[in-house]
C-alpha atoms as a PDB file:
ATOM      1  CA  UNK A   1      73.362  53.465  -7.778  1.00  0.00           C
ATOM      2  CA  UNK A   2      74.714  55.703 -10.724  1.00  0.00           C
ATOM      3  CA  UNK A   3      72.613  58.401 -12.948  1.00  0.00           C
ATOM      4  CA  UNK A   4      70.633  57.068 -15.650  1.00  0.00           C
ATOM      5  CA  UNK A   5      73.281  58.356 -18.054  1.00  0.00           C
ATOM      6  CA  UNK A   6      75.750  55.742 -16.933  1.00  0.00           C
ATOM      7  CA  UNK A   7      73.993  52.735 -16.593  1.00  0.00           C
ATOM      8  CA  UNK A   8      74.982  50.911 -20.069  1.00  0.00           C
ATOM      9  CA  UNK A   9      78.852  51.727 -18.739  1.00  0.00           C
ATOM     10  CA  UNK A  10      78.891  51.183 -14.973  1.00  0.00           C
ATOM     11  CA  UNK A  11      76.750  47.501 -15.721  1.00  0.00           C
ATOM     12  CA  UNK A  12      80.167  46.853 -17.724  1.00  0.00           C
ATOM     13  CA  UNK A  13      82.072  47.306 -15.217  1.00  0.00           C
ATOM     14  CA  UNK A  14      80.087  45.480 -13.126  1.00  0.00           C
ATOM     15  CA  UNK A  15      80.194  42.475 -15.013  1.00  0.00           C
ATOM     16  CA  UNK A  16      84.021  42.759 -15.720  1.00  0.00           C
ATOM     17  CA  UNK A  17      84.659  42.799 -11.780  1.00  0.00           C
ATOM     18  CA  UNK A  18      82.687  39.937 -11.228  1.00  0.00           C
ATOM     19  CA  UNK A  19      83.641  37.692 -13.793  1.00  0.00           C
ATOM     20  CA  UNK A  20      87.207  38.200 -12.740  1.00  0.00           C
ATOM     21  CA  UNK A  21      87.415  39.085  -8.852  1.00  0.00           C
ATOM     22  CA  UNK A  22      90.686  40.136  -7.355  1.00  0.00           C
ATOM     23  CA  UNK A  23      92.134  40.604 -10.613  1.00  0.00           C
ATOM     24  CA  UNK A  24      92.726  37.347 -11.845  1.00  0.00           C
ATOM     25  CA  UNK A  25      91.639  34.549 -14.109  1.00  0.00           C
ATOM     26  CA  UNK A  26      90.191  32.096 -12.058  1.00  0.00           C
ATOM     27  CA  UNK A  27      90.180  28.029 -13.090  1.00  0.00           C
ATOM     28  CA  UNK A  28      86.618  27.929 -13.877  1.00  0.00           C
ATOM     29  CA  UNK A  29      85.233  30.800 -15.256  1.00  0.00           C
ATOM     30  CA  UNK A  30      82.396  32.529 -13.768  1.00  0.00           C
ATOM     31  CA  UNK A  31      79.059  33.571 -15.657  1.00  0.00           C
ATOM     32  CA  UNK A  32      77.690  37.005 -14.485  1.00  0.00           C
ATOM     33  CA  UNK A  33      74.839  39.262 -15.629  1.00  0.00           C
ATOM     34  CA  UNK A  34      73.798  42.848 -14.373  1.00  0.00           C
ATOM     35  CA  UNK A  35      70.798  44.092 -14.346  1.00  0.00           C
ATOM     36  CA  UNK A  36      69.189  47.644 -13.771  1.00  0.00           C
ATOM     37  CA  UNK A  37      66.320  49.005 -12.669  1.00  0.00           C
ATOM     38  CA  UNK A  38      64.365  50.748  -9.971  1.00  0.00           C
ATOM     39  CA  UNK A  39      63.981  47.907  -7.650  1.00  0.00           C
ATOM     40  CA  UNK A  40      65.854  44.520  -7.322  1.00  0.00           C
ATOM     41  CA  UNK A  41      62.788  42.394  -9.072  1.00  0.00           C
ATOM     42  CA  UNK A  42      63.252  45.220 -12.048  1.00  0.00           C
ATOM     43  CA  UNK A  43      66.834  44.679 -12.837  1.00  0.00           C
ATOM     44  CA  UNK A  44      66.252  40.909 -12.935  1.00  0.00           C
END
């Protein structure tokens, strides 16, 4: 959860961290996508 105001930045960083977990390049790269939105069907 984040205010409304920070969305756009925090879904950034949300993709960032799980495209690359643990700080690394992994061998096969990994496709993410975040979503926002009042409930979990929403931010589909």
């Amino acid at each position: 959860e984040c205010p409304q105001e920070c969305v756009e930045d925090v879904k950034l960083e949300v993709e960032e961290m799980m495209q690359h977990p643990f700080c690394r390049d992994l061998l096969v790269p990994l496709d993410a996508e975040a979503g926002s939105g009042v409930s979990w069907g929403e931010a589909k």
